[in-house]
Protein backbone atom coordinates (compact mmCIF):
# COMPACT_ATOMS: atom_id res chain seq x y z
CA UNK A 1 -12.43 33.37 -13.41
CA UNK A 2 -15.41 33.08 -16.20
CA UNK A 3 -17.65 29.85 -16.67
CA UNK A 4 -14.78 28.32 -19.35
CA UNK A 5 -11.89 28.60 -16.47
CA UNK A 6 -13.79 27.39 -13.98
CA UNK A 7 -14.93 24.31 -16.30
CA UNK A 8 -11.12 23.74 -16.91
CA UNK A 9 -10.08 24.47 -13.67
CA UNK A 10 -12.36 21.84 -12.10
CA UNK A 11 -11.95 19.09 -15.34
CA UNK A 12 -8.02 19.10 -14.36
CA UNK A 13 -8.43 18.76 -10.51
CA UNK A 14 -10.99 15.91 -11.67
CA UNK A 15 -8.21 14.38 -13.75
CA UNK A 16 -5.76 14.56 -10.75
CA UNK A 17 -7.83 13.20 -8.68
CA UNK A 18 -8.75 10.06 -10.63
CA UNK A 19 -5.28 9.46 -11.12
CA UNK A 20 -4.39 9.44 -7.47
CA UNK A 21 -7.64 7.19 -7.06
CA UNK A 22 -6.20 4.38 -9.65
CA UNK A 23 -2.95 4.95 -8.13
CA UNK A 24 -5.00 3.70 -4.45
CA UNK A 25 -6.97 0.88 -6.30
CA UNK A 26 -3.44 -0.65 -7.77
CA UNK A 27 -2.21 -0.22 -4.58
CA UNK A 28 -4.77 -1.79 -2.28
CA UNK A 29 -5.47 -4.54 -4.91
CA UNK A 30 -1.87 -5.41 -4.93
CA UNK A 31 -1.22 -5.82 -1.01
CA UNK A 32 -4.79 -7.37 -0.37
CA UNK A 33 -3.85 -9.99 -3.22
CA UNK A 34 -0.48 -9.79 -2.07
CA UNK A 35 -1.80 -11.66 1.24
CA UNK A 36 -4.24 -13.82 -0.48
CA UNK A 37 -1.42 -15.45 -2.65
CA UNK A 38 1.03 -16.60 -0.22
CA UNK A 39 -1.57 -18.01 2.32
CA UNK A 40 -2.65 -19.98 -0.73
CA UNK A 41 0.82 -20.81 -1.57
CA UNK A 42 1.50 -21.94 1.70
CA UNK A 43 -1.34 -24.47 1.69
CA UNK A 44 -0.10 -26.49 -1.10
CA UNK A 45 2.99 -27.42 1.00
CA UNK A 46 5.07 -27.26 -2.08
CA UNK A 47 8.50 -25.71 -1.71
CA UNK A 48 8.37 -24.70 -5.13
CA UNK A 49 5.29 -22.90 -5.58
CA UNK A 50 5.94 -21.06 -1.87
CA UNK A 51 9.74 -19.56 -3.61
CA UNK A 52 7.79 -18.86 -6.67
CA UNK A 53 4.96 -16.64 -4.82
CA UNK A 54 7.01 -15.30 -2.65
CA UNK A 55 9.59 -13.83 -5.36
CA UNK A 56 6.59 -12.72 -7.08
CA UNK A 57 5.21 -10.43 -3.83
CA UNK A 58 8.57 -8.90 -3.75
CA UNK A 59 8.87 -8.37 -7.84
CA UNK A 60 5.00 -7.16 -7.77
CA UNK A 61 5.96 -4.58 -4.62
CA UNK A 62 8.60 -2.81 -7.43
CA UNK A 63 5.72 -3.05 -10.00
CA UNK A 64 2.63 -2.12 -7.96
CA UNK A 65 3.28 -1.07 -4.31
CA UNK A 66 5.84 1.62 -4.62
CA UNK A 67 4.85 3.33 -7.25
CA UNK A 68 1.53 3.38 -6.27
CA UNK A 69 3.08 4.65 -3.10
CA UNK A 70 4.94 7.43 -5.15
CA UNK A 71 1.23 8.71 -7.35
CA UNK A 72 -0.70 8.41 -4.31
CA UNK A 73 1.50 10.72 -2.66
CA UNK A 74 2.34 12.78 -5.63
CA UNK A 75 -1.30 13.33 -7.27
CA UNK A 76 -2.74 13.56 -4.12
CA UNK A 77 -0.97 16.43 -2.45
CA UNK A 78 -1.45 18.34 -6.03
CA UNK A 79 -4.80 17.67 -5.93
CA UNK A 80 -5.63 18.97 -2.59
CA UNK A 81 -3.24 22.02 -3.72
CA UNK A 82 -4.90 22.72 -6.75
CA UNK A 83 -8.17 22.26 -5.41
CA UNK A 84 -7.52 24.45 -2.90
CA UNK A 85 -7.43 22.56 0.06
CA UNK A 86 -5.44 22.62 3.14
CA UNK A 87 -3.52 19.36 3.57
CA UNK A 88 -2.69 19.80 7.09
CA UNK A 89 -6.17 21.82 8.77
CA UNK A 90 -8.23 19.13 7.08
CA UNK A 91 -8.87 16.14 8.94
CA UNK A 92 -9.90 13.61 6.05
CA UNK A 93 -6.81 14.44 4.50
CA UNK A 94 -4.42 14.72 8.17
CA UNK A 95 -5.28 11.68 9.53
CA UNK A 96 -5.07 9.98 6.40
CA UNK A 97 -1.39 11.14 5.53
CA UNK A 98 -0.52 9.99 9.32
CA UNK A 99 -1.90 6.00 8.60
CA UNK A 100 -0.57 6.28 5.18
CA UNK A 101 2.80 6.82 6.55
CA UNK A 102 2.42 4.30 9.05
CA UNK A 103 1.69 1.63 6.25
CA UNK A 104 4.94 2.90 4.68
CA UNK A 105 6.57 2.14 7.89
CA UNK A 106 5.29 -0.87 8.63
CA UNK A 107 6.17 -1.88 4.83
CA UNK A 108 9.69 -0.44 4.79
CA UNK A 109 10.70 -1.83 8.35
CA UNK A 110 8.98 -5.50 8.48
CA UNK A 111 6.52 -6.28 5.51
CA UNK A 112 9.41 -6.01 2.71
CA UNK A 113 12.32 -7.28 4.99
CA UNK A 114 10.46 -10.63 5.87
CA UNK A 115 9.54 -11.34 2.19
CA UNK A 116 13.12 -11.64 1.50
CA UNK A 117 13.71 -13.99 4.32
CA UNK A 118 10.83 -15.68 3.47
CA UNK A 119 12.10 -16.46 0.33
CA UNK A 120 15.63 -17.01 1.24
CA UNK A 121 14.43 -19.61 3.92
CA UNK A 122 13.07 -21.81 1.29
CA UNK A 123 16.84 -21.76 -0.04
CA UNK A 124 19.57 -23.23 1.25
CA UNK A 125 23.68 -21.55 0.67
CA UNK A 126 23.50 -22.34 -3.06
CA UNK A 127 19.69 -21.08 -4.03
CA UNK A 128 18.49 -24.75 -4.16
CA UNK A 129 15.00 -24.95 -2.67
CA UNK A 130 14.78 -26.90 0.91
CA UNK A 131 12.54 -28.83 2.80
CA UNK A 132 11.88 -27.55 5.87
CA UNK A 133 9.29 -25.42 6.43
CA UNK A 134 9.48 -24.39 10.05
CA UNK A 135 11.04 -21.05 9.75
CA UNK A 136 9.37 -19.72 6.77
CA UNK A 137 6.16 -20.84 8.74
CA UNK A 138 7.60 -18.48 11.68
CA UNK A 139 8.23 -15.71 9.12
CA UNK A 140 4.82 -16.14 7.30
CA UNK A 141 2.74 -15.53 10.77
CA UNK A 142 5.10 -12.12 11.44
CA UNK A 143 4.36 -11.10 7.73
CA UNK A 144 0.82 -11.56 7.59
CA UNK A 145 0.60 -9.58 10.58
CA UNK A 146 2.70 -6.66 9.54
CA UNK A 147 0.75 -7.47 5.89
CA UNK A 148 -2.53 -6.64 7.68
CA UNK A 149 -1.50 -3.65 9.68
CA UNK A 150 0.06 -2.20 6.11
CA UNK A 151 -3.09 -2.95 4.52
CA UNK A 152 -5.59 -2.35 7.40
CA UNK A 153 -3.93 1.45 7.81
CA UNK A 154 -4.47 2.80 4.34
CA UNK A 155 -7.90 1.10 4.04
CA UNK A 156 -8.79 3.38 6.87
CA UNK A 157 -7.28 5.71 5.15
CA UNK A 158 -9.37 4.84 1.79
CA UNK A 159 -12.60 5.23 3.73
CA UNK A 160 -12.06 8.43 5.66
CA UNK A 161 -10.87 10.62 2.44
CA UNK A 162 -14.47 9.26 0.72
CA UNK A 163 -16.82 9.55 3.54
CA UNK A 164 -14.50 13.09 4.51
CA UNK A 165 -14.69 12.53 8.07
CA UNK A 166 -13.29 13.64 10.44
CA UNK A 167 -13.58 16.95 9.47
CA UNK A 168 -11.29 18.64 11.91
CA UNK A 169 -7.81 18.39 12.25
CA UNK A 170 -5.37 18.90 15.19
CA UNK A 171 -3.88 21.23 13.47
CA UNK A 172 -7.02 23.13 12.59
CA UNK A 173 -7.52 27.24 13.37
C-alpha cells in the first residue's frame, strides 16, 4: 500500500471511529441524564411532572439509547475490523463487549420494564394521573439501581477502550 492508501486507509478507520465515539457520548449522556431527570422529578412531588419525565425516559430510550446501542455496536466492530484488530484476543476491546452486554441486559430485563411501571403507577385504569406515590417510590429505588449498574458497566467500558487496558484477553494466544 503507497503513502496515498495508507492516508485513506487510516482517514476512514478515523471516521469510523469517531462515529462509534458520538454514538458512546449520546449514549452515556442520555442514561446519565436519564437518572438525573427523574430524581429531580421526583422531588417536586408533583404527579404531573413525575408521568411527564418518566414518558420522556422511555420516548428518549427509542431516540437516544438504542440506537446508540445499535452504532456503538455496529461502528465499533468495523472499526476494530478495518483497523485490523482482533475483537476477541484484545482485552480493551473483550472485556468491554462483555460489560457492554451486561448494560444491555440489565436495560432490556429491569431498567426499560420498570420505566413503564413507573409510569403506569402514576395512572390509574383510565390513564388519569393518581395520588399515591408509594409504589412508584418502590419502583424508582429498583430503577435507579438497575439505572446505575446500566450506566456504571459501559462507563467502565468507556474508560478501558481509551486508557487500552487490560491488554490481554482470556481468549488471547
Amino acid at each position: 500500500m503507497d503513502y496515498k492508501q495508507q492516508v485513506i486507509h487510516m482517514n476512514y478507520y478515523l471516521i469510523i471511529k469517531t462515529i462509534h465515539l458520538l454514538a458512546v457520548v449520546a449514549f452515556l449522556g442520555n442514561i446519565t441524564t436519564g437518572l438525573f431527570w427523574m430524581r429531580f422529578a421526583r422531588k417536586t412531588n408533583d404527579r404531573k411532572i413525575m408521568h411527564h419525565t418518566a414518558k420522556g425516559l422511555i420516548a428518549s430510550d427509542k431516540l437516544f439509547t438504542i440506537p446508540g446501542v445499535l452504532i456503538i455496536t455496529a461502528a465499533g466492530f468495523y472499526a476494530a475490523i478495518y483497523g485490523g484488530i482482533p475483537l476477541l484476543r484484545t482485552g480493551w476491546i473483550f472485556w468491554p463487549i462483555i460489560l457492554f452486554s451486561l448494560s444491555g441486559v440489565f436495560f432490556a430485563y429491569k431498567v426499560a420494564p420498570l420505566q413503564g411501571k413507573m409510569r403506569r403507577s402514576l395512572e390509574n385504569e383510565t390513564g388519569e394521573l393518581v395520588l399515591e406515590t408509594g409504589t412508584f417510590d418502590r419502583l424508582l429505588k429498583q430503577w435507579e439501581f438497575w439505572g446505575f449498574l446500566a450506566l456504571a458497566t459501559p462507563v467502565i467500558s468507556f474508560f478501558m477502550m481509551i486508557l487500552k487496558w487490560p491488554a490481554v484477553s482470556p481468549l488471547a494466544r
